[in-house]
Structure formats: structure tokens, C-alpha cells
N, C-alpha and C. Protein backbone atom coordinates (compact mmCIF):
# COMPACT_ATOMS: atom_id res chain seq x y z
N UNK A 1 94.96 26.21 42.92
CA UNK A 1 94.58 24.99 42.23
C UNK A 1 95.25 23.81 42.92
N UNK A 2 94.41 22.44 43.28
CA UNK A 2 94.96 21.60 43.95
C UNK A 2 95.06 20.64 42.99
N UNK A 3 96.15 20.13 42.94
CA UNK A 3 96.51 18.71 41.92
C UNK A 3 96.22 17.26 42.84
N UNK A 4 95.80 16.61 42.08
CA UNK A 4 95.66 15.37 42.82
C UNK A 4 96.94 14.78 42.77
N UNK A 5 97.17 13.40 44.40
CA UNK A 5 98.60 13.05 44.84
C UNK A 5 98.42 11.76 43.63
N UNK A 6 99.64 11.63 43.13
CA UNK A 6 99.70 10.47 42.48
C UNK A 6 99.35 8.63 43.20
N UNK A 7 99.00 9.07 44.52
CA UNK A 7 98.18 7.88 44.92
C UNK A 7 96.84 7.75 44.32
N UNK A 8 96.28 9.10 44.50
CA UNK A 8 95.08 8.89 43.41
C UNK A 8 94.69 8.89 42.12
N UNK A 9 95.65 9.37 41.43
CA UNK A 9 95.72 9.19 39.99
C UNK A 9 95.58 7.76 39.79
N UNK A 10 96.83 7.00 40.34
CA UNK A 10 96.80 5.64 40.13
C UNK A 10 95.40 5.10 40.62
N UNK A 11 94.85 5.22 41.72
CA UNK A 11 93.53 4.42 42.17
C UNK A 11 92.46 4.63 41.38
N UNK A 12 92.13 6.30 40.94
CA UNK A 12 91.21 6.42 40.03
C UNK A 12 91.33 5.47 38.60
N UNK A 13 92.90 5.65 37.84
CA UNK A 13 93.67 4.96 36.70
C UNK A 13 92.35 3.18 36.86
N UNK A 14 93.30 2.95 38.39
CA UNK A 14 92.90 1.11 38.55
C UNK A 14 90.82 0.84 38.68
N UNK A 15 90.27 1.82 39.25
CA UNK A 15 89.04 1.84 39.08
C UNK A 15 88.89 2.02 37.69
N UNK A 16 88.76 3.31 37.14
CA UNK A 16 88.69 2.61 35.56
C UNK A 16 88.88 1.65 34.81
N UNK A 17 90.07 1.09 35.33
CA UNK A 17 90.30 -0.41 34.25
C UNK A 17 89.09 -1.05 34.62
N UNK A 18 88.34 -0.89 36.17
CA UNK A 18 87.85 -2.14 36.41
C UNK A 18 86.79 -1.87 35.94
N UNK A 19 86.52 -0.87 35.96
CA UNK A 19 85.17 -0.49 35.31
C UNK A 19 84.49 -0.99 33.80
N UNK A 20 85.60 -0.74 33.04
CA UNK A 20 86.05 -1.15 31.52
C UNK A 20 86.01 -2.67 31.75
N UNK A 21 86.70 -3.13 32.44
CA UNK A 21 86.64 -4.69 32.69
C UNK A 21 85.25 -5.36 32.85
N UNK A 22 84.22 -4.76 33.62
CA UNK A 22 83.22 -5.21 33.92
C UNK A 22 82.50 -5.22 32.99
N UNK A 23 82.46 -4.31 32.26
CA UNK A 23 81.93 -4.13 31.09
C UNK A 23 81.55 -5.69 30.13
N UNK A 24 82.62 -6.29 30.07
CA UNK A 24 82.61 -7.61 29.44
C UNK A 24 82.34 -8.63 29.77
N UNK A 25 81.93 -10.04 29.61
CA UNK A 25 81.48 -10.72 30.49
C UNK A 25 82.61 -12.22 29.56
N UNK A 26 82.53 -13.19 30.20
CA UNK A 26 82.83 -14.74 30.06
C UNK A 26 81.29 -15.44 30.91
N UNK A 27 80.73 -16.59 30.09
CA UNK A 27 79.91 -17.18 30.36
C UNK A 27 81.11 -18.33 31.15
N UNK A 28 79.86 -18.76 32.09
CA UNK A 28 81.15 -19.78 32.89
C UNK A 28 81.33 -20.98 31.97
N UNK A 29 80.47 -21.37 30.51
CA UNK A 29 81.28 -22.77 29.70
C UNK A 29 81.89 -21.77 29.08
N UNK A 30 81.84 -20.98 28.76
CA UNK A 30 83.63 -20.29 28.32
C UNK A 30 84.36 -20.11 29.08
N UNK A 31 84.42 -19.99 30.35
CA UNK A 31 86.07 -19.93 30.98
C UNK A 31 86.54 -21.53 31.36
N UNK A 32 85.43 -22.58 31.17
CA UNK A 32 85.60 -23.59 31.60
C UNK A 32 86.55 -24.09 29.93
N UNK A 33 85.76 -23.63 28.84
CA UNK A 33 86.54 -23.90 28.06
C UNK A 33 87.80 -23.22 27.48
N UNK A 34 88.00 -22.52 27.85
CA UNK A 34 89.37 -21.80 27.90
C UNK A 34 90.51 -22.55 28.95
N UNK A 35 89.89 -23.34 30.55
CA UNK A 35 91.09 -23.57 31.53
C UNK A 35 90.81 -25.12 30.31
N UNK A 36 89.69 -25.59 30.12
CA UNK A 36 90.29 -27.42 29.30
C UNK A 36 91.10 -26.80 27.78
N UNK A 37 91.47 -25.40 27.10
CA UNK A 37 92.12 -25.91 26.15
C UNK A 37 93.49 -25.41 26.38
N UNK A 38 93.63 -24.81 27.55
CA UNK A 38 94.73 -24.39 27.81
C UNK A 38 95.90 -25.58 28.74
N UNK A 39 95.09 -26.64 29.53
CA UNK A 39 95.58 -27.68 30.22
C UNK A 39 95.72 -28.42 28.97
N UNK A 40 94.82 -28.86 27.73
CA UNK A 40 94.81 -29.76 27.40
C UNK A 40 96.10 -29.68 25.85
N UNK A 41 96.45 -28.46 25.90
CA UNK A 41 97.18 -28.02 24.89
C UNK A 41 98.59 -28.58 24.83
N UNK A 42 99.34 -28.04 26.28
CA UNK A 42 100.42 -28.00 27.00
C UNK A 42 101.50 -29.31 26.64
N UNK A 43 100.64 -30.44 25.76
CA UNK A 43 101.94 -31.53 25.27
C UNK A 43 101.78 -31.27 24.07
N UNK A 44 100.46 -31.12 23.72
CA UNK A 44 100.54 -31.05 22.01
C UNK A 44 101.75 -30.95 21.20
N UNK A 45 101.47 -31.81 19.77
CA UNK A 45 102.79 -32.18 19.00
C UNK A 45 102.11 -31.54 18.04
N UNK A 46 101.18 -30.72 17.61
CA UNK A 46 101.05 -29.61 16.48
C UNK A 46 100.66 -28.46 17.24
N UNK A 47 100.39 -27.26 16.42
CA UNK A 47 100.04 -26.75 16.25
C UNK A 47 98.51 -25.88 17.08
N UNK A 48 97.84 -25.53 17.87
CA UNK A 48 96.69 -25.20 18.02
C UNK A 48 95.82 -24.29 18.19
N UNK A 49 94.83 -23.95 18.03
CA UNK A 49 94.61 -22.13 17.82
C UNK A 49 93.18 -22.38 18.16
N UNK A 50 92.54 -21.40 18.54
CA UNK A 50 91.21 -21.23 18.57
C UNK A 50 90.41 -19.78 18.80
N UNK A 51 89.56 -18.95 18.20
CA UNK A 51 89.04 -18.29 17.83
C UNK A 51 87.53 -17.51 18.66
N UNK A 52 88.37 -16.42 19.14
CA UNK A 52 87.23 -15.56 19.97
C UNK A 52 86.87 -14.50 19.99
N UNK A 53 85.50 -14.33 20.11
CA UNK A 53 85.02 -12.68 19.44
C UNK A 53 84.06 -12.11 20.46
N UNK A 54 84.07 -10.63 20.60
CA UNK A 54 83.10 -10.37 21.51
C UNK A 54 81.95 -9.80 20.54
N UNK A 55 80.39 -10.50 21.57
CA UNK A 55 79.50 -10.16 20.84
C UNK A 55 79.00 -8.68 20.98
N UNK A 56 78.49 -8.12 20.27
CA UNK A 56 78.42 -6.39 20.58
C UNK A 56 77.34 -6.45 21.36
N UNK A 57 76.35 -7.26 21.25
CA UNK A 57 74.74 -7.05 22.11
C UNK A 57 75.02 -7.07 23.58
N UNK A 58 75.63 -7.84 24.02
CA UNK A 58 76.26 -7.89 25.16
C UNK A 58 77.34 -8.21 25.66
N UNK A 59 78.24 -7.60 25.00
CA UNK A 59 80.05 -7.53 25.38
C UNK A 59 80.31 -9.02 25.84
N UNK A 60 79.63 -9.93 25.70
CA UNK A 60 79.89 -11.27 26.25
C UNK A 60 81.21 -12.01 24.76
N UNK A 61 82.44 -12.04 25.51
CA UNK A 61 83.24 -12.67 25.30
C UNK A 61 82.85 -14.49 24.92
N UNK A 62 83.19 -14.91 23.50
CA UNK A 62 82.64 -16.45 23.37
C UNK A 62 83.86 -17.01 22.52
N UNK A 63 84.36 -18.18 22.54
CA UNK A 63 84.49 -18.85 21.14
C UNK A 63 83.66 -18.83 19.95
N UNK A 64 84.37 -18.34 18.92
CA UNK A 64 83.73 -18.13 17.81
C UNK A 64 82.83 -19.32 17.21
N UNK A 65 83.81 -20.68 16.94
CA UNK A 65 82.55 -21.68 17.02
C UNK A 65 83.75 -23.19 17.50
N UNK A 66 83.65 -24.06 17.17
CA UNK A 66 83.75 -25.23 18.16
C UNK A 66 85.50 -25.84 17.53
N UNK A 67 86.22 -25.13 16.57
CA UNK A 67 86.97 -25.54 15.68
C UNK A 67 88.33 -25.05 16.26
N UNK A 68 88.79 -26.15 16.26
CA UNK A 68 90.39 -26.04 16.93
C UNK A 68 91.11 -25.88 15.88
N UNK A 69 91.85 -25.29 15.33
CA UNK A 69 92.74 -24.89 14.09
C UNK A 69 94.06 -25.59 14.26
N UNK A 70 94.61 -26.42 13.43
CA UNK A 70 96.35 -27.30 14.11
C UNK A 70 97.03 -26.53 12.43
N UNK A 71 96.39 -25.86 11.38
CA UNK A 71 97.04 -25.14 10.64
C UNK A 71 97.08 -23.60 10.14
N UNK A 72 98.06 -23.10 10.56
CA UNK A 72 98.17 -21.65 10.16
C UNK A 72 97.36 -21.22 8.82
N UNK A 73 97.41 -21.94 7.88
CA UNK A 73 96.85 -21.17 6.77
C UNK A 73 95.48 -21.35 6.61
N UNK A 74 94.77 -22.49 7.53
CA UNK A 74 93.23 -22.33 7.88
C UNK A 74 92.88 -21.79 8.80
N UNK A 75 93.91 -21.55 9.61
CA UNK A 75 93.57 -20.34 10.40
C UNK A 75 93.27 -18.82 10.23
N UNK A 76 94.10 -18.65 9.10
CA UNK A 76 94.12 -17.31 8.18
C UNK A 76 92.65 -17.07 7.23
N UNK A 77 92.51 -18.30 7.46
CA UNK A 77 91.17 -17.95 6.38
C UNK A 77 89.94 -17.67 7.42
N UNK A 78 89.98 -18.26 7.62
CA UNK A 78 89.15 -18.02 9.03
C UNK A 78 89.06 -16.74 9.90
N UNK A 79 89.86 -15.90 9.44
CA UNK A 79 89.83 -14.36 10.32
C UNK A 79 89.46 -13.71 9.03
N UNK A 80 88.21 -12.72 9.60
CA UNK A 80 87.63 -12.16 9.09
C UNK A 80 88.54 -10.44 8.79
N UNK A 81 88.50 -10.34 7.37
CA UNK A 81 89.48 -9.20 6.64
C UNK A 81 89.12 -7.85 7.56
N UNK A 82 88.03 -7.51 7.91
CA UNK A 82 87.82 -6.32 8.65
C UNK A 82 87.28 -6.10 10.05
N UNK A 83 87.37 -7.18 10.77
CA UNK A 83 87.29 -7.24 12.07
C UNK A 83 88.16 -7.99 13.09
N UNK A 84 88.40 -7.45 14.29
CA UNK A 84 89.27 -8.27 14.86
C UNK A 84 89.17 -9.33 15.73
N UNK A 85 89.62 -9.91 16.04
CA UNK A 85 89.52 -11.48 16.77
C UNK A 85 90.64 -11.42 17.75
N UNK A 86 90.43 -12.39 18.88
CA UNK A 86 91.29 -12.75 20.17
C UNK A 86 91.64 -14.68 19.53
N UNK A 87 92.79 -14.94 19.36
CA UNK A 87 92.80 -16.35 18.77
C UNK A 87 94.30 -16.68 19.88
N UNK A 88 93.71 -17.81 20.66
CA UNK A 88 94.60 -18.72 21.50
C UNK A 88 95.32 -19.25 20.88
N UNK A 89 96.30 -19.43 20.92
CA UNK A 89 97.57 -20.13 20.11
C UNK A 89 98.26 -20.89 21.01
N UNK A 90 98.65 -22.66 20.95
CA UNK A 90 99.32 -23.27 21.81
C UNK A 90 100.44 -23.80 20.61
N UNK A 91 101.73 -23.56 20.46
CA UNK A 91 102.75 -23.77 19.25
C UNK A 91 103.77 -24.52 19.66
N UNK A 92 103.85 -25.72 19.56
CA UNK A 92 105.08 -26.66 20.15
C UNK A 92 106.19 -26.25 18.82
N UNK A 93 107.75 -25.94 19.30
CA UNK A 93 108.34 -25.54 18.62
C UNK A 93 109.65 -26.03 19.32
N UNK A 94 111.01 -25.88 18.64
CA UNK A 94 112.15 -26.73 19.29
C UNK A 94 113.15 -25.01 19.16
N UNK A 95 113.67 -24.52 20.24
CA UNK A 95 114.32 -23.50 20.24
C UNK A 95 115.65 -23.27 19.92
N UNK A 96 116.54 -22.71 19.59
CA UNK A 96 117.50 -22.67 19.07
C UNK A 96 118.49 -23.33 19.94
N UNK A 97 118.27 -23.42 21.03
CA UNK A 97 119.14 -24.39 22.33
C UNK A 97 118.65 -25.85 22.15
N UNK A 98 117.88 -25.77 21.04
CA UNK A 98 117.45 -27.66 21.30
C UNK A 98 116.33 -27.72 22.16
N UNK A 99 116.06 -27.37 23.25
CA UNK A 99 115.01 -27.30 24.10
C UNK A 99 113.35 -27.30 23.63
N UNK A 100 112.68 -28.48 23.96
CA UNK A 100 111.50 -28.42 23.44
C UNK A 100 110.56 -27.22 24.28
N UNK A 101 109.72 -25.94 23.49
CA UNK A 101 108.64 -25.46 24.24
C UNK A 101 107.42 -25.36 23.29
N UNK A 102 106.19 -25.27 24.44
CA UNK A 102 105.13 -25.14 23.55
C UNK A 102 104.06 -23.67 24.19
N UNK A 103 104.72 -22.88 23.63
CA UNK A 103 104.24 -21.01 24.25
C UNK A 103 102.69 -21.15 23.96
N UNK A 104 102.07 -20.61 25.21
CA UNK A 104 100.77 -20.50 25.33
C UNK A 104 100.53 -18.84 25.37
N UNK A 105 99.93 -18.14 23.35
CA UNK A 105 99.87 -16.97 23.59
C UNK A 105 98.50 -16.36 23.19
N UNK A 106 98.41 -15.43 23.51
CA UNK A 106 96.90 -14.79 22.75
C UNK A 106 97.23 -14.23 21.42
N UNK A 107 96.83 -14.56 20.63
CA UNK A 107 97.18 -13.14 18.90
C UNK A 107 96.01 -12.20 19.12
N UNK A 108 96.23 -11.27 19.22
CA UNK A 108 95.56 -9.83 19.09
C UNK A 108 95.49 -9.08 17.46
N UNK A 109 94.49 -9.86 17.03
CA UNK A 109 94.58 -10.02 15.24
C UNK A 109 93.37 -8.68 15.15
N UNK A 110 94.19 -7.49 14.61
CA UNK A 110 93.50 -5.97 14.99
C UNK A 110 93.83 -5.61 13.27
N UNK A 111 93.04 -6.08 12.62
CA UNK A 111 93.33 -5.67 11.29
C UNK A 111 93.43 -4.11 10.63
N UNK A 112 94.36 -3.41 10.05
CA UNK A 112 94.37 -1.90 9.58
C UNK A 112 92.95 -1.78 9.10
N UNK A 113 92.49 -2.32 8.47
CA UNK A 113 90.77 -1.86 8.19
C UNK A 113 89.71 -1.73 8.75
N UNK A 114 89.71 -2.56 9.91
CA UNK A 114 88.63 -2.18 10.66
C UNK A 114 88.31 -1.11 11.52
N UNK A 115 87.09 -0.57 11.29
CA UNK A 115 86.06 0.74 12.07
C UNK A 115 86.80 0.58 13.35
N UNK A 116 86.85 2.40 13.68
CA UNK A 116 87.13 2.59 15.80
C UNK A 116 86.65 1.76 16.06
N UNK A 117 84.97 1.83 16.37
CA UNK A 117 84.53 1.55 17.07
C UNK A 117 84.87 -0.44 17.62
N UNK A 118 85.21 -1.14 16.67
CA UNK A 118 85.72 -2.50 17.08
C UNK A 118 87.16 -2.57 17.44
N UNK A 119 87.71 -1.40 16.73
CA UNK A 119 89.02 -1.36 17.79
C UNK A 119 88.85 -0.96 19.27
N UNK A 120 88.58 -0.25 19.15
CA UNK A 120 88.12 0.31 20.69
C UNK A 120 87.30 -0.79 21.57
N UNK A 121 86.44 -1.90 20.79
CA UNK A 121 85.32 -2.40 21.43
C UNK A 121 86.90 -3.86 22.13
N UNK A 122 87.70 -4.00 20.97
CA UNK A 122 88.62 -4.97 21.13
C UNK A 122 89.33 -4.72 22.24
N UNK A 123 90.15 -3.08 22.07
CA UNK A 123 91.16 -2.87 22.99
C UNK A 123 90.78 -3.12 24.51
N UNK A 124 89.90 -2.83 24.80
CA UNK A 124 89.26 -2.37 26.00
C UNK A 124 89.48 -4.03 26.47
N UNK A 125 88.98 -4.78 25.78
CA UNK A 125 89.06 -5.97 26.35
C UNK A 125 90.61 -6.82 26.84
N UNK A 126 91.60 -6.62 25.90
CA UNK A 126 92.54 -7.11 25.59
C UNK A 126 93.34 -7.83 26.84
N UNK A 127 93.07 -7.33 27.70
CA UNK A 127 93.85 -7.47 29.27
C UNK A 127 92.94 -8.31 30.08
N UNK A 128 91.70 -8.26 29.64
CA UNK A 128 90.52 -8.91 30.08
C UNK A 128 91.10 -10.55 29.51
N UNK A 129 90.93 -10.40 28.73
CA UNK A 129 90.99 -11.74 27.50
C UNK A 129 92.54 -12.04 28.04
N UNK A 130 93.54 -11.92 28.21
CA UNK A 130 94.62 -12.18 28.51
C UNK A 130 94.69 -12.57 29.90
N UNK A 131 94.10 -12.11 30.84
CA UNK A 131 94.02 -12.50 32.37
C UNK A 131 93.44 -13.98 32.60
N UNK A 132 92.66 -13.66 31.73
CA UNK A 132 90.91 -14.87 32.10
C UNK A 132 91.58 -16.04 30.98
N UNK A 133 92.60 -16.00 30.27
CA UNK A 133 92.88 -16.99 29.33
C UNK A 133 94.12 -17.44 30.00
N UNK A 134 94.44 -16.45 30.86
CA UNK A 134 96.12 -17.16 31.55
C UNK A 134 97.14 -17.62 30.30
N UNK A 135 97.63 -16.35 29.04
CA UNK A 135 98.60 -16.77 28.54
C UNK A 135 99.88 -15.93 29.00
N UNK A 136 100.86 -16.23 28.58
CA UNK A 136 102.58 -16.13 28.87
C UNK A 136 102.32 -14.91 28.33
N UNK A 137 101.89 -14.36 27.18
CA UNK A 137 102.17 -13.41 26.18
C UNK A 137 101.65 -12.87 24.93
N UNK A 138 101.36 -12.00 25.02
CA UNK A 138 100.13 -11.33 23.61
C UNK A 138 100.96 -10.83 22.41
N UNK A 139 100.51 -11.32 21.48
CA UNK A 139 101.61 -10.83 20.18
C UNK A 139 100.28 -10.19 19.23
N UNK A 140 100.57 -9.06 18.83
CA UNK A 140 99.59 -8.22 17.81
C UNK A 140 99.69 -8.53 16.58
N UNK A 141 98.54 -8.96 15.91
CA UNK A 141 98.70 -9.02 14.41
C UNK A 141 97.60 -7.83 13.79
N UNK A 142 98.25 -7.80 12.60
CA UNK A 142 97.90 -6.53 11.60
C UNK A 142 97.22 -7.19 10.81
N UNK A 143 97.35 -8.16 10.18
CA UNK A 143 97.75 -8.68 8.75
C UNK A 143 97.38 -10.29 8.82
N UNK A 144 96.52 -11.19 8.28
CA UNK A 144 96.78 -12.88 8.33
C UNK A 144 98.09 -13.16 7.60
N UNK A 145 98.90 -11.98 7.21
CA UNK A 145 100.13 -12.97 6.75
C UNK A 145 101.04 -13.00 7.64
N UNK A 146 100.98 -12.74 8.84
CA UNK A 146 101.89 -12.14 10.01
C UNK A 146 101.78 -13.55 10.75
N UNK A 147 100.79 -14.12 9.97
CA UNK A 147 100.82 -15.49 11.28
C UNK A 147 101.96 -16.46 10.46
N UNK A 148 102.65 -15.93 8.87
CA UNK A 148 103.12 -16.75 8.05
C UNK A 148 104.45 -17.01 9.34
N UNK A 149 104.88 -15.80 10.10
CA UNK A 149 106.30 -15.79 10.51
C UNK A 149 105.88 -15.96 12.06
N UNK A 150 104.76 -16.59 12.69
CA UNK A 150 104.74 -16.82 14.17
C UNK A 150 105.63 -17.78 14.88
N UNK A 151 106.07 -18.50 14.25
CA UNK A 151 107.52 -19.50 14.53
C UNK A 151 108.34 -18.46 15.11
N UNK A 152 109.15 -17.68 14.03
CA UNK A 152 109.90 -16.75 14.73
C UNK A 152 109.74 -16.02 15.18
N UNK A 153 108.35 -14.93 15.66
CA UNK A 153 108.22 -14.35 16.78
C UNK A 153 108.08 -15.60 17.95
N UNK A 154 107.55 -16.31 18.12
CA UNK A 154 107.54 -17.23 19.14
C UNK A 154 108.89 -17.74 19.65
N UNK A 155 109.66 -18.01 18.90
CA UNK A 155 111.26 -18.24 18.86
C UNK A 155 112.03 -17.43 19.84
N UNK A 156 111.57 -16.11 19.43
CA UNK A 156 112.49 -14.79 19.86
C UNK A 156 112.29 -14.65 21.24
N UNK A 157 111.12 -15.94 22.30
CA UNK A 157 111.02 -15.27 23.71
C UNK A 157 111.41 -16.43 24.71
N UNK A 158 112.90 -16.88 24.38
CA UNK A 158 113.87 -17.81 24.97
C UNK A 158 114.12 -17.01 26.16
């Protein structure tokens, strides 16, 4: 029995991702609007979030609809109880050194209730959506009350 060399494990491993990757698409006014809210975020003095879902007909990655969120608890309402969402988050916050930052992250909002099949349809993407959005850092949510304490996960990556 011949085992494959771990050069190819890994190459086969990296073809699969890409494979999985292709799978999904960004229309080019969505990546255009992803690089203007990600430049345009970066001084912001609140708060900002915005909301993205892939469509199942054709794995095409979109903004959900045109609404920039500057508050957590309309943001919460706004995520749907049994499906999951990709939501950009730009959070100007003052760090325990005094130091002003404003963390540019993805929330990976994967609710306990929702069907495999949208977990799976989500996961697959997750690295996709994180590359093509160019954030610092992906934080998983379970729960819309998890966004109550995003201050202090955001805090914690001094």
C-alpha cells in the first residue's frame, strides 16, 4: 500500500479549497462595494455594520440590502433567528492604553438553529468572504445577544 507524500496531501487539501471557493461568486458592484465601505469606514466616529447573505440559486455572495447599521441593537433585529449572515463590522473604540482603534471585522453570525445545509452552505464560504472583504479578523456569533458584548471581544485584540 502506497501512502501519499504529504506534499500532496497538502496540494490536493489547497485544490479543494479552491474548488469550494469557486463555487461562490462576488458580482464586481459587490466587491466594489465592499473596497468603498471598508476605505470609507476607517475614521468613522460610530459604529458600522453591514449585512451579507449568499443567495442559494447561485452561491452569488450580495449585500443583503443598502442599510448601514451605526447601532447594535438594530443590528440584532435585523439578523434573521434561523439563518446565518456574514455582517462587516467597522467599531471605533478607545483601548485600555488610551489608544484610539477602529477594528475592521467580519461577524460570522451562525445561529444554533439553523438547518446543515446553510451551515455548510455558510462555512464553505467563510474564508471566501474574509479574503475578498480584507478584514483583520472573524469573530463567530451564536446568538444576537453576543453582539451585546462586541466592545469587549474587540477590546481583547490589543
Amino acid at each position: 500500500m502506497m501512502l501519499p507524500s504529504p506534499c500532496s496531501i497538502g496540494s490536493t487539501h489547497n485544490s479543494e479549497l479552491y474548488k469550494h471557493a469557486r463555487l461562490y461568486t462576488f458580482s464586481s458592484e459587490t466587491k466594489e462595494k465592499l473596497r468603498k465601505f471598508r476605505l470609507g469606514t476607517s475614521r468613522a466616529k460610530d459604529p458600522q455594520a453591514v449585512i451579507y447573505q449568499i443567495d442559494k440559486s447561485n452561491l452569488e455572495i450580495a449585500q443583503a440590502d443598502d442599510t448601514v447599521y451605526t447601532n447594535m441593537q438594530e443590528l440584532a433585529e435585523e439578523l434573521p433567528p434561523h439563518s446565518p449572515r456574514y455582517v462587516l463590522l467597522s467599531y471605533p473604540l478607545t483601548l485600555a492604553s488610551g489608544r484610539q482603534s477602529v477594528p475592521y471585522v467580519l461577524l460570522y453570525y451562525l445561529p444554533v438553529t439553523c438547518n446543515a445545509e446553510l451551515r455548510m452552505l455558510y462555512a464553505g464560504a467563510k474564508e471566501l468572504m474574509r479574503n475578498t472583504a480584507e478584514v483583520g479578523r472573524v469573530i463567530e456569533l451564536a446568538d444576537t445577544e453576543d453582539l451585546e458584548t462586541i466592545e469587549e471581544k474587540l477590546g481583547g485584540e490589543q
